[in-house]
PDB file of N, CA and C in Angstrom:
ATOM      1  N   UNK A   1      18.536 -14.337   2.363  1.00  0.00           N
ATOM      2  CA  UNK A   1      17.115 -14.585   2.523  1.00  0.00           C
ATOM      3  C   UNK A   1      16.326 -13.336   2.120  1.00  0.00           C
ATOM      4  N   UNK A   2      15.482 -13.417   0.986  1.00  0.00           N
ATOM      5  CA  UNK A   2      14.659 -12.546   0.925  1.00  0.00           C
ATOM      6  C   UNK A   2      13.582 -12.201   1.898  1.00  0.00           C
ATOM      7  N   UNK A   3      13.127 -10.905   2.120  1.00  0.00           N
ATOM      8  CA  UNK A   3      12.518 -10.424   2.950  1.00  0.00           C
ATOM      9  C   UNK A   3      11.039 -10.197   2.519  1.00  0.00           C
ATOM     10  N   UNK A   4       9.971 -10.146   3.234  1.00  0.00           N
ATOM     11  CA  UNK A   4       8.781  -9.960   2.581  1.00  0.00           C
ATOM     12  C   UNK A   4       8.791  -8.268   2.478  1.00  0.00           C
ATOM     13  N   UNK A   5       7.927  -8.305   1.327  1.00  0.00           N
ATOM     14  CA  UNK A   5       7.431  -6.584   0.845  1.00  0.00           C
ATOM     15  C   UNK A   5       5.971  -6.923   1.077  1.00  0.00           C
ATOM     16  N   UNK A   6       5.971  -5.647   1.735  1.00  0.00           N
ATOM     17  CA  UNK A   6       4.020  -5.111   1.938  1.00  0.00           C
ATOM     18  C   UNK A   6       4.067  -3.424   0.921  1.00  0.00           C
ATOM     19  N   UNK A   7       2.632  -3.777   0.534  1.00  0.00           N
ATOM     20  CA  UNK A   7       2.550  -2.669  -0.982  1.00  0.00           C
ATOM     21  C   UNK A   7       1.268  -1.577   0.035  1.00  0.00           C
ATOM     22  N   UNK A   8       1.168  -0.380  -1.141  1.00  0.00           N
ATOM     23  CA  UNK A   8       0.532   0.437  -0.254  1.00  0.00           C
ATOM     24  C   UNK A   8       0.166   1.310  -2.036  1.00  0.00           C
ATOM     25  N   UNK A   9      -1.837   1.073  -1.696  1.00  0.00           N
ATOM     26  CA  UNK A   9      -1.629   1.457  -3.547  1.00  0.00           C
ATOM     27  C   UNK A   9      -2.585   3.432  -2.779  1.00  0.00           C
ATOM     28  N   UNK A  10      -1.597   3.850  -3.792  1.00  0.00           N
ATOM     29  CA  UNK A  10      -2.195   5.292  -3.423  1.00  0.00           C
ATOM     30  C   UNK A  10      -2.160   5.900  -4.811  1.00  0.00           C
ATOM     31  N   UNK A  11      -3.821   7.142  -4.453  1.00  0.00           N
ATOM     32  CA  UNK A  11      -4.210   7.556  -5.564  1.00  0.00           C
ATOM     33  C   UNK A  11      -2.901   8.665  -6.486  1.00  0.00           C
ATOM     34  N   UNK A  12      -3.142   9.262  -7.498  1.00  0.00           N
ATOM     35  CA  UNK A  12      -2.081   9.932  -8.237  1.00  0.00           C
ATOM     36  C   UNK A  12      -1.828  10.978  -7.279  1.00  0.00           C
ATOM     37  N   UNK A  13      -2.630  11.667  -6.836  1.00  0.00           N
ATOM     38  CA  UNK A  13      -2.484  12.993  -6.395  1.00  0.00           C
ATOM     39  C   UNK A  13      -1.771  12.762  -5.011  1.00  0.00           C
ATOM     40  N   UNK A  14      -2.015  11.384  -4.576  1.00  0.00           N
ATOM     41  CA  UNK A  14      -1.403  11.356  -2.569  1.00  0.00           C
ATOM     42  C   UNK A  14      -0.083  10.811  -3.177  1.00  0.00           C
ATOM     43  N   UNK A  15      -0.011  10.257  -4.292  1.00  0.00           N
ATOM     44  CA  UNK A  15       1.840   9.823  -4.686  1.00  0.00           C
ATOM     45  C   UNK A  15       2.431  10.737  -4.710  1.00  0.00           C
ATOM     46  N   UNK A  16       1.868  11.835  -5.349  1.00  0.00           N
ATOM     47  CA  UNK A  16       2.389  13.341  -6.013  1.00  0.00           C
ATOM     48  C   UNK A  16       2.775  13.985  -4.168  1.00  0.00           C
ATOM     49  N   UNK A  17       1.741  13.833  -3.481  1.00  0.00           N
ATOM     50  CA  UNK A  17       1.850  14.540  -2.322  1.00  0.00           C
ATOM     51  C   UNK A  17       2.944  13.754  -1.667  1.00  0.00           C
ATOM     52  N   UNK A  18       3.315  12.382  -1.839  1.00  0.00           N
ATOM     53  CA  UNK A  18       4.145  11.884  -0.718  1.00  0.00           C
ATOM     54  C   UNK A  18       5.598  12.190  -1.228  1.00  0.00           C
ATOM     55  N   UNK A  19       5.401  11.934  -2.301  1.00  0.00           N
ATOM     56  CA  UNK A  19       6.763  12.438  -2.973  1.00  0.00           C
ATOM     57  C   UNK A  19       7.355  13.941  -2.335  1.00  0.00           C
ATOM     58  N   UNK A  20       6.283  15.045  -2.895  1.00  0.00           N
ATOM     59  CA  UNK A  20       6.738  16.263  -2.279  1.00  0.00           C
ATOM     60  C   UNK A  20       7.414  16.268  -1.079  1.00  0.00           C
ATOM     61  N   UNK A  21       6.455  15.344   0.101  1.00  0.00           N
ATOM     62  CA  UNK A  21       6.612  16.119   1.375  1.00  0.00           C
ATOM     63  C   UNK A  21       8.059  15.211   2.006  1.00  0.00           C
ATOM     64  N   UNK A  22       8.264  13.890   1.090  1.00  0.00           N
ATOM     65  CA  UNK A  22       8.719  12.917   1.762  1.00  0.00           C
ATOM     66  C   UNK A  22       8.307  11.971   2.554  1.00  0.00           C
ATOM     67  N   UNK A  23       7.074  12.155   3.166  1.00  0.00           N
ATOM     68  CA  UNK A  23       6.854  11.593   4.242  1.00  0.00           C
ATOM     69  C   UNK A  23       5.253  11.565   4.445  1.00  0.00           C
ATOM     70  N   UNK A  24       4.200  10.606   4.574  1.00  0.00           N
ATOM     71  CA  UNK A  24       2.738  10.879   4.476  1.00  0.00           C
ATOM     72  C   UNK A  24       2.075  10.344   5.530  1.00  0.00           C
ATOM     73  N   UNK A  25       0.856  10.314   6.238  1.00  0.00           N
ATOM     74  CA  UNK A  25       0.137  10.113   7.022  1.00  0.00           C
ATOM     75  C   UNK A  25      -0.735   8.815   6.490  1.00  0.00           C
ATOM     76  N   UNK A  26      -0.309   8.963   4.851  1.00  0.00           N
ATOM     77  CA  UNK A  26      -1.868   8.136   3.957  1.00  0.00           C
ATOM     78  C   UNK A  26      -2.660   8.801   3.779  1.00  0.00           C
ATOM     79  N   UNK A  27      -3.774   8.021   3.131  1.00  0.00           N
ATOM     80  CA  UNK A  27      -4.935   8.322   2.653  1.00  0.00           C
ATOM     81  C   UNK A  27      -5.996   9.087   3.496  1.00  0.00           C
ATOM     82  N   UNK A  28      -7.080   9.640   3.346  1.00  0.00           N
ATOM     83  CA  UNK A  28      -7.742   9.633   4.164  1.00  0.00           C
ATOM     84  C   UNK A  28      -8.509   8.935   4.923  1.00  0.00           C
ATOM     85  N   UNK A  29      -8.623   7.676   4.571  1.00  0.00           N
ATOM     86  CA  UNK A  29      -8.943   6.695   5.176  1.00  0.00           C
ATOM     87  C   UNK A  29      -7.747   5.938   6.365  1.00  0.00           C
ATOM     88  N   UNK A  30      -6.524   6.297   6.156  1.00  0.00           N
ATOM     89  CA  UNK A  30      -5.335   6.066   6.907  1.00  0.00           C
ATOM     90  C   UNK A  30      -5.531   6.984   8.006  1.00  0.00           C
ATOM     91  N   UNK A  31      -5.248   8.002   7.743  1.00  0.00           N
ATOM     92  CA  UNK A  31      -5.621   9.283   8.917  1.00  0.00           C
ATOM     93  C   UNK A  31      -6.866   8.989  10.260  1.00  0.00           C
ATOM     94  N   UNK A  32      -7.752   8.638   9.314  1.00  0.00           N
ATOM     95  CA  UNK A  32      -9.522   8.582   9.922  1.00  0.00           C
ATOM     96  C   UNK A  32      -9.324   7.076  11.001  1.00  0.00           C
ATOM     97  N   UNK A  33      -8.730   6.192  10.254  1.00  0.00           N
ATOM     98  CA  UNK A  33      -8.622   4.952  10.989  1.00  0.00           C
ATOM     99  C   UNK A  33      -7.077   5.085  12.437  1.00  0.00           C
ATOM    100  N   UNK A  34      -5.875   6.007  11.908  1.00  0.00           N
ATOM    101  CA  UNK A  34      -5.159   6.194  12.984  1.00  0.00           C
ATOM    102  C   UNK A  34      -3.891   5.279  12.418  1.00  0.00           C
ATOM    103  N   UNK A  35      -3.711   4.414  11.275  1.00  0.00           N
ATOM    104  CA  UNK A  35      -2.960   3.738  10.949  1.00  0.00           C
ATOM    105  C   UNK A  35      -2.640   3.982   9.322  1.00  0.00           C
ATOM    106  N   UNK A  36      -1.736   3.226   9.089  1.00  0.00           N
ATOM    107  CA  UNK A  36      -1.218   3.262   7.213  1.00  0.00           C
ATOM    108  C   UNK A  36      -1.981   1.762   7.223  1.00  0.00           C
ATOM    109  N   UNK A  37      -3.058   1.800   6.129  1.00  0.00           N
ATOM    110  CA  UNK A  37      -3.026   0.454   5.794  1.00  0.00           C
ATOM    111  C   UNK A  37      -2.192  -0.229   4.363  1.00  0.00           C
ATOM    112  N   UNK A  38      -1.728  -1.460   4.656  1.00  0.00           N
ATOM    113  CA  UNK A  38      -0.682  -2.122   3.342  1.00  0.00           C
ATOM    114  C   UNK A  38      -1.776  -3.319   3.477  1.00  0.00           C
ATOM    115  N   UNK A  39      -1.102  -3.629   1.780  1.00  0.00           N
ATOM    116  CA  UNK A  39      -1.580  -5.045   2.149  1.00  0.00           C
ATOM    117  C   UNK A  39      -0.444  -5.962   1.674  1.00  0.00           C
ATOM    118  N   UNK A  40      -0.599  -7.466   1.713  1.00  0.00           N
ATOM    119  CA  UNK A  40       1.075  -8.254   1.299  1.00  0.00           C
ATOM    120  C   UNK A  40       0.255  -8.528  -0.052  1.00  0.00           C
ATOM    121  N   UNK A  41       1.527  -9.400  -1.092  1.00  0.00           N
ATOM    122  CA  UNK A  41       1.518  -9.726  -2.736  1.00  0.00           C
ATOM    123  C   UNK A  41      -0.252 -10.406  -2.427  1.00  0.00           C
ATOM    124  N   UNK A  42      -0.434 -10.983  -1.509  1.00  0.00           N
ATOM    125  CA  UNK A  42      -1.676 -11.841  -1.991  1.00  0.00           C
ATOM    126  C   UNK A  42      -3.152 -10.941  -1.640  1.00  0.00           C
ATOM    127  N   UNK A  43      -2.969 -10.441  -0.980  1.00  0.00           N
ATOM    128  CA  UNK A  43      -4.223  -9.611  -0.761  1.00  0.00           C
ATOM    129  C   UNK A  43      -4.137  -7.917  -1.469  1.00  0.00           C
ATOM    130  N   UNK A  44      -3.242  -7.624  -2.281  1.00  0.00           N
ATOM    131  CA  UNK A  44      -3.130  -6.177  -2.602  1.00  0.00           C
ATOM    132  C   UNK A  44      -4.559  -6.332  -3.911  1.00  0.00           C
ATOM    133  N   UNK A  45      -4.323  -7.349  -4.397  1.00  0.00           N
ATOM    134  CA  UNK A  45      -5.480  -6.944  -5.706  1.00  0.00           C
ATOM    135  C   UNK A  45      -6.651  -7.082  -5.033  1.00  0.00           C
ATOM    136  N   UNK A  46      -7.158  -7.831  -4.291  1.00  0.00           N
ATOM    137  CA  UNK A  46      -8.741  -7.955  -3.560  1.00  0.00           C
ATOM    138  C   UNK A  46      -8.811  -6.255  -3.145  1.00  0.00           C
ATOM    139  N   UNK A  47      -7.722  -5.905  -2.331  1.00  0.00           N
ATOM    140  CA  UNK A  47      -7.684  -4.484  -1.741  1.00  0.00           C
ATOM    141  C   UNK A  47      -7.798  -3.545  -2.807  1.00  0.00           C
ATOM    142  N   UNK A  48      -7.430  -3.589  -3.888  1.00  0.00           N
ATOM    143  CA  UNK A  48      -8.049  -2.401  -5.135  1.00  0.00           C
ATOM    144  C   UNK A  48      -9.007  -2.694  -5.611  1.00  0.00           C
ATOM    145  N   UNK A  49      -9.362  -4.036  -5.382  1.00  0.00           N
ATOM    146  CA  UNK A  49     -10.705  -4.442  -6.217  1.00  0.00           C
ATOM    147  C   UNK A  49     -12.099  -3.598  -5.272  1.00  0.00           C
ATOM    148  N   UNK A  50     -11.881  -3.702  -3.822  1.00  0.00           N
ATOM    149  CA  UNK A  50     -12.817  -3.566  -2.952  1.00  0.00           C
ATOM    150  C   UNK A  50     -12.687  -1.904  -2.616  1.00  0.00           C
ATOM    151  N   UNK A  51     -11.663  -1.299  -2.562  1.00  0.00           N
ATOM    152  CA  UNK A  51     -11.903   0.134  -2.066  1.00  0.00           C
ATOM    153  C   UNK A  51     -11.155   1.179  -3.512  1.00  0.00           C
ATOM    154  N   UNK A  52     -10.632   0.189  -4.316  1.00  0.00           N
ATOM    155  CA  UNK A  52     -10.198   1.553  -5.361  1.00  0.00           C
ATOM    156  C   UNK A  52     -10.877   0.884  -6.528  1.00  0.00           C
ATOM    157  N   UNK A  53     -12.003   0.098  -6.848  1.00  0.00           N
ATOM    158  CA  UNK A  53     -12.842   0.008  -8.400  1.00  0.00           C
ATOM    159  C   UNK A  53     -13.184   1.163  -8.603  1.00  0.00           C
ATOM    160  N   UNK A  54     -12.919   1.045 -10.039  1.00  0.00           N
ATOM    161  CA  UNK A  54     -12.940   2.010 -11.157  1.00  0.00           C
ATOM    162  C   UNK A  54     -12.449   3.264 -11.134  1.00  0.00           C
ATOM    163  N   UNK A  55     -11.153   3.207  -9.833  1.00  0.00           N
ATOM    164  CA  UNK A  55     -10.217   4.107  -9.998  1.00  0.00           C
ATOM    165  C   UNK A  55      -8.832   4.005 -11.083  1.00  0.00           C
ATOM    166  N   UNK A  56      -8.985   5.286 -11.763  1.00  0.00           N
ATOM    167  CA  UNK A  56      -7.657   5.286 -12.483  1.00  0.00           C
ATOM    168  C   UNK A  56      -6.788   5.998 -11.888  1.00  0.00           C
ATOM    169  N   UNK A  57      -5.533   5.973 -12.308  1.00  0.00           N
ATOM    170  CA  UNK A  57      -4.150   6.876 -12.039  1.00  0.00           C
ATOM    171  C   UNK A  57      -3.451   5.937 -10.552  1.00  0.00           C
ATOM    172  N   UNK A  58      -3.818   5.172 -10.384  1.00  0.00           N
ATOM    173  CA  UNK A  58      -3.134   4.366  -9.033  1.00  0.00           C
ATOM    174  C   UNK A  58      -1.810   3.753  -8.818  1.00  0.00           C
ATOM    175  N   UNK A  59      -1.155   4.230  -7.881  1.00  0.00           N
ATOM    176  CA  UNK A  59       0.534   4.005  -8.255  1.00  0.00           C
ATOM    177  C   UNK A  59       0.797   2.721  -6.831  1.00  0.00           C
ATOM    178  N   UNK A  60       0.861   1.827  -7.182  1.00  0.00           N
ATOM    179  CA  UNK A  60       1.711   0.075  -6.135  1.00  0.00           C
ATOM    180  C   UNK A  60       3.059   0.730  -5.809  1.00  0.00           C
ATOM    181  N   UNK A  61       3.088   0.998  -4.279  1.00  0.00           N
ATOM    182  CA  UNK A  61       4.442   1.353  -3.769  1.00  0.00           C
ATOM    183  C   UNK A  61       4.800   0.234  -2.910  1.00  0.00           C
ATOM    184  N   UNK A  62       6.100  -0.603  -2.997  1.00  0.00           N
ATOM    185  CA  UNK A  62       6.726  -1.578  -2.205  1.00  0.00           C
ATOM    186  C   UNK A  62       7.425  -1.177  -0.912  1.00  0.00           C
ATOM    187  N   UNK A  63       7.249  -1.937  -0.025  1.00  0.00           N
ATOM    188  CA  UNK A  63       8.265  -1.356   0.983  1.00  0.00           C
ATOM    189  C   UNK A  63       8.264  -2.811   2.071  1.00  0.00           C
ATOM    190  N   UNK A  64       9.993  -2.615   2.592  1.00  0.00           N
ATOM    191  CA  UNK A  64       9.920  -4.267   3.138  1.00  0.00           C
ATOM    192  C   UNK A  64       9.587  -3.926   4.735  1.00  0.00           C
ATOM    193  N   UNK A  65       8.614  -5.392   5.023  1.00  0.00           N
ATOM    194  CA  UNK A  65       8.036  -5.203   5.889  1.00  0.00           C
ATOM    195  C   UNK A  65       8.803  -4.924   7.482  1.00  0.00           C
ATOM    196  N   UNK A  66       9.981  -5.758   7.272  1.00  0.00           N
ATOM    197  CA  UNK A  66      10.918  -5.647   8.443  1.00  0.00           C
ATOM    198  C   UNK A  66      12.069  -4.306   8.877  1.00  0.00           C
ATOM    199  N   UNK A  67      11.846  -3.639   7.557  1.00  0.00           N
ATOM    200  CA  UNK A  67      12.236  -2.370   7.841  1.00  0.00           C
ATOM    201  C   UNK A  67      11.512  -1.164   8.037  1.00  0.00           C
ATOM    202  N   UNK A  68      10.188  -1.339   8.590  1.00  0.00           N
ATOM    203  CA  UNK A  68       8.845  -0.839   9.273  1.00  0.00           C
ATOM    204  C   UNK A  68       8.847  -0.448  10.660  1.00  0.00           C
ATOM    205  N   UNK A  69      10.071  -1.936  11.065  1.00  0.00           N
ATOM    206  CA  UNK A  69      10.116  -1.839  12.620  1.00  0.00           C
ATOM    207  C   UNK A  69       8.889  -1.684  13.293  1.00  0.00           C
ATOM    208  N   UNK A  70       9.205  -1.416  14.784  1.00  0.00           N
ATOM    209  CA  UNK A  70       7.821  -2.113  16.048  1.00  0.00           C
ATOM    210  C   UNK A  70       6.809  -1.308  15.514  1.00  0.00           C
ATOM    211  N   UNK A  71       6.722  -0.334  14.969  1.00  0.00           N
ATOM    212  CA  UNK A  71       5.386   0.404  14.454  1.00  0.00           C
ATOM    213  C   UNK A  71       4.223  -0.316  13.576  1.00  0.00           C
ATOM    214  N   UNK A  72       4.912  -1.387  12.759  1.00  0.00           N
ATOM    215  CA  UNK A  72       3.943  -2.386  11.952  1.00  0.00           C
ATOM    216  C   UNK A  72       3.360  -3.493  13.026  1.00  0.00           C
ATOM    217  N   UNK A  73       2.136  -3.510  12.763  1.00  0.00           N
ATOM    218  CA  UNK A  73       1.633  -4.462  13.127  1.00  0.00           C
ATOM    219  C   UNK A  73       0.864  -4.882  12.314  1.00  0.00           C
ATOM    220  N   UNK A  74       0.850  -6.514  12.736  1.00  0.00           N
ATOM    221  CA  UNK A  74      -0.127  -7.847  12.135  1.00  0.00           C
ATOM    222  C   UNK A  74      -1.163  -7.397  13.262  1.00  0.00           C
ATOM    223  N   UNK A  75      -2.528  -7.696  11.839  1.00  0.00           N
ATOM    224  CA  UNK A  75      -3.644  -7.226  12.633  1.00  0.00           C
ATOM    225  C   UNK A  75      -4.936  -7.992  11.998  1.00  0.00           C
ATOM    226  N   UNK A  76      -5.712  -8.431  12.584  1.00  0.00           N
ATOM    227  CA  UNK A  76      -6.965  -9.584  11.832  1.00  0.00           C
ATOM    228  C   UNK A  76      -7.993  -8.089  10.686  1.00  0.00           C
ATOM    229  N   UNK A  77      -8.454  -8.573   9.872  1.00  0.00           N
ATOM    230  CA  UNK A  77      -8.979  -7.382   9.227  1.00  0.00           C
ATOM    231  C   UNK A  77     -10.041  -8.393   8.317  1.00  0.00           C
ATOM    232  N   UNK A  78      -9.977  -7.743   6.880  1.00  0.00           N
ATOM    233  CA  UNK A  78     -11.274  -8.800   5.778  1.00  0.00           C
ATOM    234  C   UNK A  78     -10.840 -10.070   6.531  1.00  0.00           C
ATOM    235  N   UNK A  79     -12.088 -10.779   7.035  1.00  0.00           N
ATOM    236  CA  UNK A  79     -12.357 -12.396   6.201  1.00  0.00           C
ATOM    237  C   UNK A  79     -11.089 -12.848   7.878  1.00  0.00           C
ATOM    238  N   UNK A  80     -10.750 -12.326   8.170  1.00  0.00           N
ATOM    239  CA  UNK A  80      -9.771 -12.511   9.529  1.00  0.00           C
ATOM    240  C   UNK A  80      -8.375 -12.559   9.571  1.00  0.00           C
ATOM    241  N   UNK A  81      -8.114 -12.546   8.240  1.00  0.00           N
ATOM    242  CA  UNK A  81      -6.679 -12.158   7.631  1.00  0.00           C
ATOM    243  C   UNK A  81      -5.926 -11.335   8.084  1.00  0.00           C
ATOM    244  N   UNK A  82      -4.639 -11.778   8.110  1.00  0.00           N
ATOM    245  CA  UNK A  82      -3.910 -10.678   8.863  1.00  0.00           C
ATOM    246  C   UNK A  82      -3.459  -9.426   8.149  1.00  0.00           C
ATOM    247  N   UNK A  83      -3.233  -7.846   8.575  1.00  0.00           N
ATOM    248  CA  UNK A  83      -2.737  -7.325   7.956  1.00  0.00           C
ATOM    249  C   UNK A  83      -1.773  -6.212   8.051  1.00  0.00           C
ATOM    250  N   UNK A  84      -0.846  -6.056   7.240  1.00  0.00           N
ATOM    251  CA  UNK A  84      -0.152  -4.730   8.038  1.00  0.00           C
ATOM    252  C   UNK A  84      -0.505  -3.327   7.743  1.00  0.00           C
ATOM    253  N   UNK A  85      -0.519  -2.824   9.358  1.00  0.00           N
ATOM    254  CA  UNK A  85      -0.891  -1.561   9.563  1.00  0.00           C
ATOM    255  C   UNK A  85       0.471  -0.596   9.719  1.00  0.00           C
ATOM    256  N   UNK A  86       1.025   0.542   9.892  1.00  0.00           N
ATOM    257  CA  UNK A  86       1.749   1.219  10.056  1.00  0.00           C
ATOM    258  C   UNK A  86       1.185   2.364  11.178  1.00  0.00           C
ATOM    259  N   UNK A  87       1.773   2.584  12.782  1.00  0.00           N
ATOM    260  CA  UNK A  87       1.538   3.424  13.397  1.00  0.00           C
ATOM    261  C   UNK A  87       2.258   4.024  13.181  1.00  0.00           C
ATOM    262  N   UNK A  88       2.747   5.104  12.684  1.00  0.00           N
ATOM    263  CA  UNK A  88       3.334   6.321  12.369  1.00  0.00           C
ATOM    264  C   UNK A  88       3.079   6.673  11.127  1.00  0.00           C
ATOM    265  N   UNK A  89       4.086   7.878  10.821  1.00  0.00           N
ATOM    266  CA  UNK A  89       4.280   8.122   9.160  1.00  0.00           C
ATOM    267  C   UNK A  89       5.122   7.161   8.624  1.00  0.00           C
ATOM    268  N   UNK A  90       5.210   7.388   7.384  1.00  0.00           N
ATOM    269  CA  UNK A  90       5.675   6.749   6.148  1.00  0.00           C
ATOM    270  C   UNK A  90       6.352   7.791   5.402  1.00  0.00           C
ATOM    271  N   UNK A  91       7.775   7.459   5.460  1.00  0.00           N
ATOM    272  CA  UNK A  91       8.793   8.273   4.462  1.00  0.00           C
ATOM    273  C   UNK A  91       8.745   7.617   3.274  1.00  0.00           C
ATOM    274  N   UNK A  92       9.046   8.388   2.561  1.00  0.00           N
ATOM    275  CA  UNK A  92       9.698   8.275   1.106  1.00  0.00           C
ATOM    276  C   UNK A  92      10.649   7.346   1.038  1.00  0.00           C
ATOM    277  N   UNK A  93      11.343   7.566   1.669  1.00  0.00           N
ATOM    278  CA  UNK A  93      12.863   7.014   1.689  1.00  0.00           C
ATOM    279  C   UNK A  93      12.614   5.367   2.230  1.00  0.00           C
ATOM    280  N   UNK A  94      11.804   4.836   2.340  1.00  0.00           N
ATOM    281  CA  UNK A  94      11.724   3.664   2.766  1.00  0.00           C
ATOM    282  C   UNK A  94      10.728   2.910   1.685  1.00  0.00           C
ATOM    283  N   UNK A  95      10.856   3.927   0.758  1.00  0.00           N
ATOM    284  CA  UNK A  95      10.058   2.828  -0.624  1.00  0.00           C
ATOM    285  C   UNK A  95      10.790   2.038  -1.411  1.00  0.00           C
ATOM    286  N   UNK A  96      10.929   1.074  -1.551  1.00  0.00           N
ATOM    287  CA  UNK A  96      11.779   0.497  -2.354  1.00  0.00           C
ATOM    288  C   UNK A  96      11.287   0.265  -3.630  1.00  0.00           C
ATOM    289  N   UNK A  97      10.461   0.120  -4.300  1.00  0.00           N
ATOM    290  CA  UNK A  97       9.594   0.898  -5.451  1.00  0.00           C
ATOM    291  C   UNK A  97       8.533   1.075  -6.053  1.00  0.00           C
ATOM    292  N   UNK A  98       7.983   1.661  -7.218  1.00  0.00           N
ATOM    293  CA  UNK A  98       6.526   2.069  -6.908  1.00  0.00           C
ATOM    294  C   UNK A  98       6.332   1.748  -8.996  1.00  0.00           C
ATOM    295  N   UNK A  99       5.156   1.516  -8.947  1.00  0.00           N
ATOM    296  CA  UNK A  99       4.537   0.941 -10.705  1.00  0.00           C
ATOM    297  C   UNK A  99       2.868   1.397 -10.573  1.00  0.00           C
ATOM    298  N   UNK A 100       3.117   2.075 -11.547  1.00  0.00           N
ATOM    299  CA  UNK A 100       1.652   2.021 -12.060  1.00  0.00           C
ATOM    300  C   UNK A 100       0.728   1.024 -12.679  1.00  0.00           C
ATOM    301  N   UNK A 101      -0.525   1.266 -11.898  1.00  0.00           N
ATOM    302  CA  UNK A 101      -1.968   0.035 -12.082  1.00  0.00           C
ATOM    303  C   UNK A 101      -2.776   0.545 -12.802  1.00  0.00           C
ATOM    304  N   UNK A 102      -2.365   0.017 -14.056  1.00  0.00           N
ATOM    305  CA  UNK A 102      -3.461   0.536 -14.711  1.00  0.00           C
ATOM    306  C   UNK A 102      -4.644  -0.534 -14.795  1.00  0.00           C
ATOM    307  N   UNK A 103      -5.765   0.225 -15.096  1.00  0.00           N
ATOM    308  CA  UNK A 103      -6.948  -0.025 -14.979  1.00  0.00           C
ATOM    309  C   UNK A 103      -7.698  -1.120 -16.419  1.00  0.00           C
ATOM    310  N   UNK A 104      -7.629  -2.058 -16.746  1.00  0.00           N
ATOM    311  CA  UNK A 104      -8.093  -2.704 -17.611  1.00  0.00           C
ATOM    312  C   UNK A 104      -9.317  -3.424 -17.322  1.00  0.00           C
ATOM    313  N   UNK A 105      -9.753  -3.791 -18.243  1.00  0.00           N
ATOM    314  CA  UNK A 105     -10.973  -4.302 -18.793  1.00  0.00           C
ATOM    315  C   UNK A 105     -11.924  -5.048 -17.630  1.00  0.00           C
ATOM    316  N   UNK A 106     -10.758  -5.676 -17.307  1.00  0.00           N
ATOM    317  CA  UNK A 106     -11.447  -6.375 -15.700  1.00  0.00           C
ATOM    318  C   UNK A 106     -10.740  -6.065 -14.684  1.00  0.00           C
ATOM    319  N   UNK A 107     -10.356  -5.211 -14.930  1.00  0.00           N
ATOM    320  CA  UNK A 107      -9.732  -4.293 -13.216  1.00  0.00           C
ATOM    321  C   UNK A 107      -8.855  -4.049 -12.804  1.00  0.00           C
ATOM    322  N   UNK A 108      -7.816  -3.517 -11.871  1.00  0.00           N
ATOM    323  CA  UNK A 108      -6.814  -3.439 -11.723  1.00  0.00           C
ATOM    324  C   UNK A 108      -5.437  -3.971 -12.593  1.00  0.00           C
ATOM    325  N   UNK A 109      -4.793  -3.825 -13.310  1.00  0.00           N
ATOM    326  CA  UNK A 109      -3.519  -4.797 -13.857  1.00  0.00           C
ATOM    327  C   UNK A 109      -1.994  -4.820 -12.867  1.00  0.00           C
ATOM    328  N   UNK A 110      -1.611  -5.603 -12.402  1.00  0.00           N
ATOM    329  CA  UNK A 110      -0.634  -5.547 -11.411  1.00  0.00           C
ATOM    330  C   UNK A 110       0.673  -6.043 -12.073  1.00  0.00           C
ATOM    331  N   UNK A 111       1.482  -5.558 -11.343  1.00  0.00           N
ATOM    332  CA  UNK A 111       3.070  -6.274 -11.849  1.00  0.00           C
ATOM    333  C   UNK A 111       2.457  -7.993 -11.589  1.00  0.00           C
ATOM    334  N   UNK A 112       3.483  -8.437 -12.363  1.00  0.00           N
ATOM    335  CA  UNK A 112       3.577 -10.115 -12.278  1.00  0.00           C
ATOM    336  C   UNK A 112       4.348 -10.674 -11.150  1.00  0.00           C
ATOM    337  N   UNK A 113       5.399  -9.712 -10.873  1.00  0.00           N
ATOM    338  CA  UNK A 113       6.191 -10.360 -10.183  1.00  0.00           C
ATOM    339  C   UNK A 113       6.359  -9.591  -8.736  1.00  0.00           C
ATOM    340  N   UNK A 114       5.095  -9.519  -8.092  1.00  0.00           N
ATOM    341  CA  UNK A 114       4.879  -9.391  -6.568  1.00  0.00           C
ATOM    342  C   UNK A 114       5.973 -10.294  -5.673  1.00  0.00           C
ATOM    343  N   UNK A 115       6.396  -9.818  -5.045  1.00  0.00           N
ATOM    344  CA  UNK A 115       6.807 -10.986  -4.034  1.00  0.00           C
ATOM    345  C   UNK A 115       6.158 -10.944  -2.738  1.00  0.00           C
TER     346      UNK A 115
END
């Protein structure tokens, strides 16, 4: 049985940083709020559309949701949708993998094959 993946799109420079350290807090907006925000395959493009337009250099990192453990939570957010948050850090080592979004004509371009 496949497992669901929740994505987590971070700018060039916080990929560069998570990579280094191994391990990240997030964005600054992650920090400020107290959580990692992800979003799942169906809500990740609304989520770049709404807080990363007309950002370039943006890297889609996968990671499965059940190997998050009790720290993830489902949480009502846009529109009442649920979403996952992460209370703690976020290692490296729990990415299962990461693609660059590039930025086209009408916005974000995503892998095809989200699951």
């Amino acid at each position: 049985m496949r497992t669901m993946q929740i994505y987590k799109i971070l700018r060039a420079a916080e990929w560069q940083a998570f990579k280094m350290a191994g391990k990240t807090t997030g964005a600054p907006i992650d920090v400020q709020d107290g959580f990692i925000h992800f979003s799942t395959a169906k809500q990740v493009r609304e989520t770049a559309a709404k807080h990363f337009a007309d950002e370039e250099g943006l890297v889609l990192v996968a990671f499965e949701a059940d190997a998050m453990g009790t720290m993830l939570k489902w949480e009502a957010s846009r529109g009442g949708a649920l979403f996952p948050h992460l209370y703690r850090e976020l290692m490296m080592s729990e990415a299962l993998w990461n693609r660059d979004i590039p930025l086209g004509p009408d916005g974000h371009v995503f892998p095809e094959d989200l699951a």
